[in-house]
N, C-alpha and C. Protein backbone atom coordinates (compact mmCIF):
# COMPACT_ATOMS: atom_id res chain seq x y z
N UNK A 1 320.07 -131.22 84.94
CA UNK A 1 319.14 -130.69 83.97
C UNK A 1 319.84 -129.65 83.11
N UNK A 2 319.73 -129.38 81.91
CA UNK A 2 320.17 -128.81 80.61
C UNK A 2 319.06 -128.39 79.99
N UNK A 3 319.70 -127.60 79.31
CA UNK A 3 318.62 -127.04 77.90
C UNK A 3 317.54 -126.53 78.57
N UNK A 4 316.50 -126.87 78.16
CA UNK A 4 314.71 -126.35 78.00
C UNK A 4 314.44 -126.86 79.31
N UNK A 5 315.11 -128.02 79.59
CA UNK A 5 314.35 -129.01 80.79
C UNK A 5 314.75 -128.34 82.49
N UNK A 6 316.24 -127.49 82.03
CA UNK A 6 316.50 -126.52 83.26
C UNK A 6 315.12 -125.29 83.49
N UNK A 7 314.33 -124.66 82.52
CA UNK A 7 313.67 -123.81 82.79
C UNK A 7 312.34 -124.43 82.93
N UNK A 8 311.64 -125.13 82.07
CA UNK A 8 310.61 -126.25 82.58
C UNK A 8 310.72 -126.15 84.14
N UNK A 9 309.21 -125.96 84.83
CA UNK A 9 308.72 -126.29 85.96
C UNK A 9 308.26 -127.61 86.36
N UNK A 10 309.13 -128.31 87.26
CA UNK A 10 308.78 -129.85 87.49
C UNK A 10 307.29 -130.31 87.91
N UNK A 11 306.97 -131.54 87.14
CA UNK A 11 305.67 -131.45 87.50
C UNK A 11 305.40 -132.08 88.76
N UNK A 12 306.12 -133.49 88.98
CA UNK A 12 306.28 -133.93 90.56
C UNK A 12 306.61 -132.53 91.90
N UNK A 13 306.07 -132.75 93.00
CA UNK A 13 306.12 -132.38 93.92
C UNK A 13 307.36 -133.63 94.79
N UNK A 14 308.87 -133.08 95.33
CA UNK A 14 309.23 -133.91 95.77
C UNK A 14 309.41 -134.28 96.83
N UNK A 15 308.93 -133.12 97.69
CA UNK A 15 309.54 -132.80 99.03
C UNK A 15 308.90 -133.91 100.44
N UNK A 16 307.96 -134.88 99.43
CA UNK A 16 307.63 -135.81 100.04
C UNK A 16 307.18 -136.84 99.77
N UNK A 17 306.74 -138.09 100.08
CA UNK A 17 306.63 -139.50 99.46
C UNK A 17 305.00 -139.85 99.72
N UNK A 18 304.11 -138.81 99.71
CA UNK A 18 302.43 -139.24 100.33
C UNK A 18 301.79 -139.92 98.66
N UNK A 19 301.48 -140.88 98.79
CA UNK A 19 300.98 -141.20 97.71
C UNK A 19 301.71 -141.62 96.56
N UNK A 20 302.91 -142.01 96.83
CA UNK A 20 303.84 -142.82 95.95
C UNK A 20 303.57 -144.24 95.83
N UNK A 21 304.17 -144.52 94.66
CA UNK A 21 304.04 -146.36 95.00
C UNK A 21 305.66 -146.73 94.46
N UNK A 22 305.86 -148.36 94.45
CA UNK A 22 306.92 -148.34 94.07
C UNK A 22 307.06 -147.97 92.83
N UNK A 23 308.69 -147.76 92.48
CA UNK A 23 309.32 -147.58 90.31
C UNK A 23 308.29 -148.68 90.27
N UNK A 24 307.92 -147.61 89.19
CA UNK A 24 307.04 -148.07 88.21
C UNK A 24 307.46 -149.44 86.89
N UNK A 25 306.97 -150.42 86.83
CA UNK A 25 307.53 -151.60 86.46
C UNK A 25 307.01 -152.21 84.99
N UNK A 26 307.40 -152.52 84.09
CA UNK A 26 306.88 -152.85 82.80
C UNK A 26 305.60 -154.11 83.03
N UNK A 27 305.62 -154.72 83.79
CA UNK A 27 304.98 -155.65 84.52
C UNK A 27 303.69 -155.39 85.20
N UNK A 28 304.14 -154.59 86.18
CA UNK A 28 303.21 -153.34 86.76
C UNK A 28 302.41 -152.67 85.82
N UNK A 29 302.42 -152.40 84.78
CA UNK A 29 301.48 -151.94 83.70
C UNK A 29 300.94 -152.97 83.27
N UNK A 30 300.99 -153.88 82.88
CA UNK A 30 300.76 -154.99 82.07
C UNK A 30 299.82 -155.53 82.82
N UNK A 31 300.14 -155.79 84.22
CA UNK A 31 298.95 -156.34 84.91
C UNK A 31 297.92 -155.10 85.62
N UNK A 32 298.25 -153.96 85.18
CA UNK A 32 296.95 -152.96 85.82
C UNK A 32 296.19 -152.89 84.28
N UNK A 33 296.61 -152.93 83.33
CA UNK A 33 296.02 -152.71 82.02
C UNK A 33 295.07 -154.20 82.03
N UNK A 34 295.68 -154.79 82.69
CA UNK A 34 294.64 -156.28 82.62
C UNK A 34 293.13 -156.44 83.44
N UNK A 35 293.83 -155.60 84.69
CA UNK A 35 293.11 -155.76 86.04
C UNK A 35 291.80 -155.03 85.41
N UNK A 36 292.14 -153.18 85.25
CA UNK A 36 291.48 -152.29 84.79
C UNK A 36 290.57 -152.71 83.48
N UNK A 37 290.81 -153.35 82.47
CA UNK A 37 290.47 -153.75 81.06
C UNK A 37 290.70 -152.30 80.37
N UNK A 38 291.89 -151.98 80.19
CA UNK A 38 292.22 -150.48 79.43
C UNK A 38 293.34 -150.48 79.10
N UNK A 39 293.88 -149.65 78.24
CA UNK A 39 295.21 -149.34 77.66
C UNK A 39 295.79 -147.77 78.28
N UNK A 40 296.28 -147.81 78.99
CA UNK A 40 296.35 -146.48 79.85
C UNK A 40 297.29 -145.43 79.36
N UNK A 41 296.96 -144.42 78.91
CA UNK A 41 298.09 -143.36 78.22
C UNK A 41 299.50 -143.57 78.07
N UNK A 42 300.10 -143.17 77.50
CA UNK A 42 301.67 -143.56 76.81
C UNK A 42 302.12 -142.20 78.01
N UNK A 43 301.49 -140.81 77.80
CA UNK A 43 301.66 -139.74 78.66
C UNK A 43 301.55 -140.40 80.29
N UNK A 44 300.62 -140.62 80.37
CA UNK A 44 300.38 -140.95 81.73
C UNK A 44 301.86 -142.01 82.36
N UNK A 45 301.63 -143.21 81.67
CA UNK A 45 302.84 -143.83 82.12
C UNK A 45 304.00 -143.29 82.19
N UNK A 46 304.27 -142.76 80.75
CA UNK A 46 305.67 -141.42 81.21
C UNK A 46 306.22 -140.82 82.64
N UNK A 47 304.77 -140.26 82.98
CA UNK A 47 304.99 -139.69 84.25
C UNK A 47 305.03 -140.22 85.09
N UNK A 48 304.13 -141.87 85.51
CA UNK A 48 304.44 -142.69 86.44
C UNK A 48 305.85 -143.48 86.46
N UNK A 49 306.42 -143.44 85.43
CA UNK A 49 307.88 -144.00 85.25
C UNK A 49 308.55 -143.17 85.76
N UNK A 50 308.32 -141.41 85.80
CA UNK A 50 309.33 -140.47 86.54
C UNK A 50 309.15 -141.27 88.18
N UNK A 51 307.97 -140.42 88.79
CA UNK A 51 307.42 -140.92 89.53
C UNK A 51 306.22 -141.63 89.85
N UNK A 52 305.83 -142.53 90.48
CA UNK A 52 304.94 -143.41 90.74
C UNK A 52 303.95 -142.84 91.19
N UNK A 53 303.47 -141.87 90.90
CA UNK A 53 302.08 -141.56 91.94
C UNK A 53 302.28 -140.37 92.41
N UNK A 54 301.54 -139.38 93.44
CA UNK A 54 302.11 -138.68 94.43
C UNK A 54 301.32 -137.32 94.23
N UNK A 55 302.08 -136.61 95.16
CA UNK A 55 301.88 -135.07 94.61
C UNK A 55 302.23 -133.77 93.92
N UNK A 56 301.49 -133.08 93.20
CA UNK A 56 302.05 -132.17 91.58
C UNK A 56 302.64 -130.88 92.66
N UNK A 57 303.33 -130.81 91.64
CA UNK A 57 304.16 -129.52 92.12
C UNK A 57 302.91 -128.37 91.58
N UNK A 58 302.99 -127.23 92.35
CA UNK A 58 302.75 -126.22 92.47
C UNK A 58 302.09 -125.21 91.01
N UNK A 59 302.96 -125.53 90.12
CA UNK A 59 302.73 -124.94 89.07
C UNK A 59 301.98 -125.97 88.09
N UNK A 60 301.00 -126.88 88.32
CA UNK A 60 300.78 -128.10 87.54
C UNK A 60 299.26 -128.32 88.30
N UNK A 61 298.58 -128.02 89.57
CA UNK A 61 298.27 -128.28 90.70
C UNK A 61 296.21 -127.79 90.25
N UNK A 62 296.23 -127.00 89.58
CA UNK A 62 294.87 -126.80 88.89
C UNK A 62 294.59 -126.76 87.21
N UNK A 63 293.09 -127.05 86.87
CA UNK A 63 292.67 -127.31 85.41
C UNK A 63 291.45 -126.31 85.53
N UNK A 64 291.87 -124.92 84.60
CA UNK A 64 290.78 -124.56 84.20
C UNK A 64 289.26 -124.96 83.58
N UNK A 65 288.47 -124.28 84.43
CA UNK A 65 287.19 -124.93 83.51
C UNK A 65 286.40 -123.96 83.10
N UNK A 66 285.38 -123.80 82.21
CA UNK A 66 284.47 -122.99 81.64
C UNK A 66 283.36 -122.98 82.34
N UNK A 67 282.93 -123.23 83.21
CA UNK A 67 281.97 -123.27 84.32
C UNK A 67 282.07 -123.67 85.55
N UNK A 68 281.34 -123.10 86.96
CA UNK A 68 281.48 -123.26 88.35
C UNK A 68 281.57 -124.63 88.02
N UNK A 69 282.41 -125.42 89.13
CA UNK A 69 281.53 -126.60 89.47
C UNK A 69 281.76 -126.51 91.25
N UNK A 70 281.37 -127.77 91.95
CA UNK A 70 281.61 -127.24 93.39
C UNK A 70 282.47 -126.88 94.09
N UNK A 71 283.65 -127.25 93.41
CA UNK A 71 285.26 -126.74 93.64
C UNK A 71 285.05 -125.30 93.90
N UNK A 72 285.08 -124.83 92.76
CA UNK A 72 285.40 -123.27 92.07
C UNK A 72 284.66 -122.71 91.51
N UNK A 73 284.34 -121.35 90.97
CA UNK A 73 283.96 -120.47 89.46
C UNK A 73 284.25 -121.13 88.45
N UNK A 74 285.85 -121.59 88.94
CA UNK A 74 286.68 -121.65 87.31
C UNK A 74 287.84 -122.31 87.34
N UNK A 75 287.67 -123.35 88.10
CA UNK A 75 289.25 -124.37 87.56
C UNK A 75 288.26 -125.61 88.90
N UNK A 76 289.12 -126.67 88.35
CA UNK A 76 289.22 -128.10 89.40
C UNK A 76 290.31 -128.72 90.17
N UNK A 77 290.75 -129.29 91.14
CA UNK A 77 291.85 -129.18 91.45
C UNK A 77 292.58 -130.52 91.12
N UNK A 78 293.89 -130.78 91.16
CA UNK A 78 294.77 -131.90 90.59
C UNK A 78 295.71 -131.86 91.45
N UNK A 79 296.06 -131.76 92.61
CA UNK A 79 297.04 -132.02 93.47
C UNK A 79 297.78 -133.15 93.47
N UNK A 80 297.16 -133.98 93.30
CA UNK A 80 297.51 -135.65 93.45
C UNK A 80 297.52 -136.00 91.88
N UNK A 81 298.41 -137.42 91.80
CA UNK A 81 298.09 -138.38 90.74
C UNK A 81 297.92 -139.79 91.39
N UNK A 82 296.91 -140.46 91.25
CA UNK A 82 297.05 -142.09 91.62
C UNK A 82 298.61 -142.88 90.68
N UNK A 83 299.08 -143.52 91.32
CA UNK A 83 299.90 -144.06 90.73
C UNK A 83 299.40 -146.00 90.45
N UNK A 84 300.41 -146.57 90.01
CA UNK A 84 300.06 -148.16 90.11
C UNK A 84 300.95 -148.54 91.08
N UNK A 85 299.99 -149.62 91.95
CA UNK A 85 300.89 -150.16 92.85
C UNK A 85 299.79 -150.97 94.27
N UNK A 86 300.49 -151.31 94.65
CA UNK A 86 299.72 -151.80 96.05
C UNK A 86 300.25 -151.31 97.37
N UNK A 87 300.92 -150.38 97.46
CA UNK A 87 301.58 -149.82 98.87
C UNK A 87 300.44 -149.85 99.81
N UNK A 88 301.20 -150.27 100.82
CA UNK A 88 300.11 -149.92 102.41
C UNK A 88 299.44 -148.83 102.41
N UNK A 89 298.09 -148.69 102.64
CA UNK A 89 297.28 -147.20 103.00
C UNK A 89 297.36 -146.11 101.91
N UNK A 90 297.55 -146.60 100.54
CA UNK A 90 297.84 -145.74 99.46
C UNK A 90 296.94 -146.20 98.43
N UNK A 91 296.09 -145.33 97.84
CA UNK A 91 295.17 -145.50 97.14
C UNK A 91 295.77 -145.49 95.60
N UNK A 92 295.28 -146.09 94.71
CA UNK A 92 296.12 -146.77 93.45
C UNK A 92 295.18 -146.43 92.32
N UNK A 93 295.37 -146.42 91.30
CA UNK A 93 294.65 -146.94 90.31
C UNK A 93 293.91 -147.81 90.23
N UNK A 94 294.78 -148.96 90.34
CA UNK A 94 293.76 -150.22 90.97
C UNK A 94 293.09 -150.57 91.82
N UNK A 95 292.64 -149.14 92.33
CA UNK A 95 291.42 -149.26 93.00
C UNK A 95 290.00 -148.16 92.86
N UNK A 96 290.65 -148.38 91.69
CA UNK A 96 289.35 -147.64 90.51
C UNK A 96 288.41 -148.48 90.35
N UNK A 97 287.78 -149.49 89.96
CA UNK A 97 286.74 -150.62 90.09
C UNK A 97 286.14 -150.09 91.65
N UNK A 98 286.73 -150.44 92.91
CA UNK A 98 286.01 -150.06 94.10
C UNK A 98 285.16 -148.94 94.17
N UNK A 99 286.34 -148.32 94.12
CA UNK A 99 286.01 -146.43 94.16
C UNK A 99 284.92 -145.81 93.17
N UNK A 100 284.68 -146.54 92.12
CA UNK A 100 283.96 -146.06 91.20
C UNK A 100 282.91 -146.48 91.41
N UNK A 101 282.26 -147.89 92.32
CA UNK A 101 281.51 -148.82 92.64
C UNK A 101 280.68 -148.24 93.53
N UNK A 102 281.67 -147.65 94.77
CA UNK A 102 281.41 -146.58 95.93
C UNK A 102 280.51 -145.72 95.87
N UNK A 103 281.70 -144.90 94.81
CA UNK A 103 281.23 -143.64 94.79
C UNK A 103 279.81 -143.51 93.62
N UNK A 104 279.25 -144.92 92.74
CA UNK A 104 278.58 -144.30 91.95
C UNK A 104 278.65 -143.79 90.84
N UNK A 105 279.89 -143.53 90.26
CA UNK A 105 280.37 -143.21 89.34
C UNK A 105 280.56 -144.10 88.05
N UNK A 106 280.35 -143.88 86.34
CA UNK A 106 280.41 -144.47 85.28
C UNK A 106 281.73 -145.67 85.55
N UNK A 107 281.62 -147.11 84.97
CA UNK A 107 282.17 -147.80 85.42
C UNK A 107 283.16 -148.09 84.31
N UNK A 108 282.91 -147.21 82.89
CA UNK A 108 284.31 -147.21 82.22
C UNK A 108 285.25 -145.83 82.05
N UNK A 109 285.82 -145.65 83.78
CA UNK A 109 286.52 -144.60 83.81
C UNK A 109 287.46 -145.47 85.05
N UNK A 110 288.86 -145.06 84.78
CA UNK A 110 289.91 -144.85 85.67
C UNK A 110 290.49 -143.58 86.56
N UNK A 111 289.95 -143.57 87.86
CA UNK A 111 290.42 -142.64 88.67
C UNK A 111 292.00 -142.57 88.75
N UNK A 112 292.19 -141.11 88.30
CA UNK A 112 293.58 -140.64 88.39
C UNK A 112 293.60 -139.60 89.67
N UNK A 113 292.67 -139.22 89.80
CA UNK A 113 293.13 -138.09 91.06
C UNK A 113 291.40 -137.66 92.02
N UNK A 114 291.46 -137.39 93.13
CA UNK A 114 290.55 -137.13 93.93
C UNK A 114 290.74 -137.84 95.22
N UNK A 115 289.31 -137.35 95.95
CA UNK A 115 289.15 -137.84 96.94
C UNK A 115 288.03 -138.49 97.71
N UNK A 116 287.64 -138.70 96.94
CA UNK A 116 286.06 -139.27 97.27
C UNK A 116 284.73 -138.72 97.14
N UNK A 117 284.46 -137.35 97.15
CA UNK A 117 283.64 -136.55 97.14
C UNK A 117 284.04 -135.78 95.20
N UNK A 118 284.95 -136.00 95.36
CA UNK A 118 285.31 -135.71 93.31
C UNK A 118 286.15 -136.21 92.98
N UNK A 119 286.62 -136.83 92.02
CA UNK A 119 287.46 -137.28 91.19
C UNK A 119 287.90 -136.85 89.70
N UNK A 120 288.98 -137.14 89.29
CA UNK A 120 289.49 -136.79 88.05
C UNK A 120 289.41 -138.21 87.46
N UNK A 121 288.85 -138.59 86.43
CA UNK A 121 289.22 -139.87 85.36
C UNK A 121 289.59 -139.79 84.29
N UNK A 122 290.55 -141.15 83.77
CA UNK A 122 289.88 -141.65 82.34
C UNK A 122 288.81 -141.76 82.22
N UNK A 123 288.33 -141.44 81.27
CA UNK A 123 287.16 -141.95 80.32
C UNK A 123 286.60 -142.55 79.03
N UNK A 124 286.60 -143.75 79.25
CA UNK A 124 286.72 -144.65 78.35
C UNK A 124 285.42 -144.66 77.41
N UNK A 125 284.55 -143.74 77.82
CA UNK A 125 283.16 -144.44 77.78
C UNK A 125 283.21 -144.53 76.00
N UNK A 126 283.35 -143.24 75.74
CA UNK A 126 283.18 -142.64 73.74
C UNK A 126 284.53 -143.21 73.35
N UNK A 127 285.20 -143.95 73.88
CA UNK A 127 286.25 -144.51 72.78
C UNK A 127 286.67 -146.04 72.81
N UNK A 128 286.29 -146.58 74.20
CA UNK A 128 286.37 -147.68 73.97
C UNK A 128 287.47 -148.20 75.36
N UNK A 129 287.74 -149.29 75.91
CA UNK A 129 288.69 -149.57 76.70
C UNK A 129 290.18 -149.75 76.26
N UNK A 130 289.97 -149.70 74.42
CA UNK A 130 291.29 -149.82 73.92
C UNK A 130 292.25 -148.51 73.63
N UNK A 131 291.24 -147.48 73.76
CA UNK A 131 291.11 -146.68 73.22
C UNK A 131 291.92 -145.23 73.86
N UNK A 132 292.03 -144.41 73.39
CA UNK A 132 292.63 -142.95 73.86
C UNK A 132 291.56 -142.22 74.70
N UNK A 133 291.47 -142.53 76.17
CA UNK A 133 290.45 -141.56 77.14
C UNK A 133 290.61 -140.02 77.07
N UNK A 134 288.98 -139.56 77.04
CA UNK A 134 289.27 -138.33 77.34
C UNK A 134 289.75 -138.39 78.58
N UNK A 135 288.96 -136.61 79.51
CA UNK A 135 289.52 -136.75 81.20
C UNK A 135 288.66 -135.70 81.54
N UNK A 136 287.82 -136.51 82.79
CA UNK A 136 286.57 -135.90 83.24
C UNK A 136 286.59 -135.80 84.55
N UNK A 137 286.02 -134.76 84.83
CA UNK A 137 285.72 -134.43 86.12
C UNK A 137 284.46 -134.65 86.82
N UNK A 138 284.41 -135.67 87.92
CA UNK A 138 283.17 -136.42 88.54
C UNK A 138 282.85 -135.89 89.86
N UNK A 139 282.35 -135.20 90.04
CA UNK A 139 281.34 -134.28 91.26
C UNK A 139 280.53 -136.22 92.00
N UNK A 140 280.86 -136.29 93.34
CA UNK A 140 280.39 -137.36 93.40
C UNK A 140 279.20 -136.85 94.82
N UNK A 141 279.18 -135.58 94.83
CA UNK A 141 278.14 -135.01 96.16
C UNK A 141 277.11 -134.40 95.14
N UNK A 142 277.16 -134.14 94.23
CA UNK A 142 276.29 -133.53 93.41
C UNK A 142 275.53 -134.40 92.38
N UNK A 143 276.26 -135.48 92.33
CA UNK A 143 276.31 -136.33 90.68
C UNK A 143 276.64 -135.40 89.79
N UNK A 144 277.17 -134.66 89.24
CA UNK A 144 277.44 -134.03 87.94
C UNK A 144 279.22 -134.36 87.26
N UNK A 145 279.26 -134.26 86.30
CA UNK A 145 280.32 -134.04 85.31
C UNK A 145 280.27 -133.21 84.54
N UNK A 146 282.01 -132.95 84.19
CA UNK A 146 282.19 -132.16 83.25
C UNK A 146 283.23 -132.63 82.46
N UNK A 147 283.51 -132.26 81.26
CA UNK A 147 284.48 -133.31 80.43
C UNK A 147 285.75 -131.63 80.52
N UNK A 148 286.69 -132.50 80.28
CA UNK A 148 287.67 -131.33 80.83
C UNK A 148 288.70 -131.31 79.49
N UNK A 149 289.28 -132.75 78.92
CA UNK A 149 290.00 -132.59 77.98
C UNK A 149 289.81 -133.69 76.97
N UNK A 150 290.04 -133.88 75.73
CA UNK A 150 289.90 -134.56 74.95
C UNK A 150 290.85 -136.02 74.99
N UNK A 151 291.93 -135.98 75.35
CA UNK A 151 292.69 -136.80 75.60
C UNK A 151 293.94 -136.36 77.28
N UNK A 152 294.67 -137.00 77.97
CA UNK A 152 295.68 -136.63 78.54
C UNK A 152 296.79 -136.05 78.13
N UNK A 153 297.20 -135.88 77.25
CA UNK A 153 298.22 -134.88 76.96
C UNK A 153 297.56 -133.82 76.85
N UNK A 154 296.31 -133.25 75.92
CA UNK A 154 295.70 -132.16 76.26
C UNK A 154 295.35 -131.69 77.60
N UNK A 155 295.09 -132.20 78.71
CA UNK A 155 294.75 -132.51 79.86
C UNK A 155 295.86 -131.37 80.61
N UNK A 156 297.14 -132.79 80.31
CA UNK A 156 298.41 -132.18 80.60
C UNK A 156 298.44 -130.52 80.24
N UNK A 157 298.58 -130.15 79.49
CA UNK A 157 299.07 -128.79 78.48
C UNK A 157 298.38 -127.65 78.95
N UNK A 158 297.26 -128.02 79.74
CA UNK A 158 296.47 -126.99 80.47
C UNK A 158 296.21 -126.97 81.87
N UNK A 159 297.33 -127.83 82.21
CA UNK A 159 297.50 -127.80 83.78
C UNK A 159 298.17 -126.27 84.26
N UNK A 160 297.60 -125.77 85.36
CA UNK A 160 298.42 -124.38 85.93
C UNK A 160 298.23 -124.49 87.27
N UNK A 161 298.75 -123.26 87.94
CA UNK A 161 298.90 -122.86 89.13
C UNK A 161 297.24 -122.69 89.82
N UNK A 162 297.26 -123.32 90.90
CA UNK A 162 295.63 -122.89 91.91
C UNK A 162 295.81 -121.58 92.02
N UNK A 163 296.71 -120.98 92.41
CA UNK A 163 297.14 -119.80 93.08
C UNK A 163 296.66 -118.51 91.91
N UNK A 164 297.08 -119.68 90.44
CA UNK A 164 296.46 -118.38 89.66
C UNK A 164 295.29 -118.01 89.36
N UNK A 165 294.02 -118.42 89.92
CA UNK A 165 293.04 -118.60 90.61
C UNK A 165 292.61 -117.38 91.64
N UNK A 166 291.31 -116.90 91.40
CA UNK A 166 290.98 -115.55 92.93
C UNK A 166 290.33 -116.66 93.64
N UNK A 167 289.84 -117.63 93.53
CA UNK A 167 289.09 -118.27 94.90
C UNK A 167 289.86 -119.97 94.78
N UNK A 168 289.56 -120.40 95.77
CA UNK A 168 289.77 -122.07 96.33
C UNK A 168 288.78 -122.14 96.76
N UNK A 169 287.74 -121.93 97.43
CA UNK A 169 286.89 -123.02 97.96
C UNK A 169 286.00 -122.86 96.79
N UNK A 170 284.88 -123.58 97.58
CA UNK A 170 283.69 -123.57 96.86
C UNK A 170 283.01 -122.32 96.50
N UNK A 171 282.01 -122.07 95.26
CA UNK A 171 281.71 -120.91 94.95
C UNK A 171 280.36 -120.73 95.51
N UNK A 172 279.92 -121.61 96.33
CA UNK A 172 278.75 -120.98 96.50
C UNK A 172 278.50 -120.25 97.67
């Protein structure tokens, strides 16, 4: 690493493989963009081409928000990214149709991160499946949402530290 990219804080977490899938494959997109019926961020893939999935490093790991939700006062958490893939016992993208089915949740959104009880998505709904998703946050014990960013690179740009945060659990 050189330049800017030596002081840049990595956004992968590497120190372990939970939630990886395999390198990410030109193919591998082609048929989750099919499976899904969506065009999935240019950003997003970026990062699944670093790595496939997994967990965010530290400094990347929460998304401020402007209101409690059951998380927090004031941020949601992003530990994880779903990646594409079919690995054993590893939950995917492509298994956003299920999960969304499950859990109840709007059926033109792609789960990128959670755990069953909340999730992070695309959201296709206001733009279309061809389209540039915002990225919403789905309370699935409460039913509620909150829209968090206008697109994923915005998304991205306001990712920070949990830690910089006074609480983690829940606020109530």
């Amino acid at each position: 690493m050189t330049g800017v990219d030596a002081h840049r804080p990595r956004f992968w977490d590497t120190d372990g493989d939970h939630g990886v899938q395999p390198p990410l494959t030109d193919r591998a997109v082609q048929e989750a963009e099919e499976l899904l019926g969506v065009t999935l961020p240019g950003s997003l893939l970026r990062l699944l081409r670093d790595r496939n999935g997994g967990q965010v490093g530290d400094t990347h790991n929460a998304f401020p928000t402007h209101r409690p939700t059951s998380w927090s006062a004031d941020h949601v958490p992003f530990d994880s990214v779903l990646g594409i893939g079919r690995r054993a016992r590893t939950l995917s993208m492509l298994d956003s149709p299920y999960l969304v089915q499950e859990w109840g949740l709007p059926t033109d959104v792609v789960l990128i991160s959670g755990d069953g009880h909340y999730w992070i998505g695309l959201d296709y709904r206001a733009c279309g499946r061809p389209g540039e998703p915002s990225v919403t946050w789905f309370d699935a014990d409460d039913n509620s949402e909150l829209p968090l960013a206008p697109d994923f690179p915005s998304f991205l740009a306001r990712l920070t530290a949990a830690e910089d945060f006074s609480d983690e659990a829940n606020p109530a």
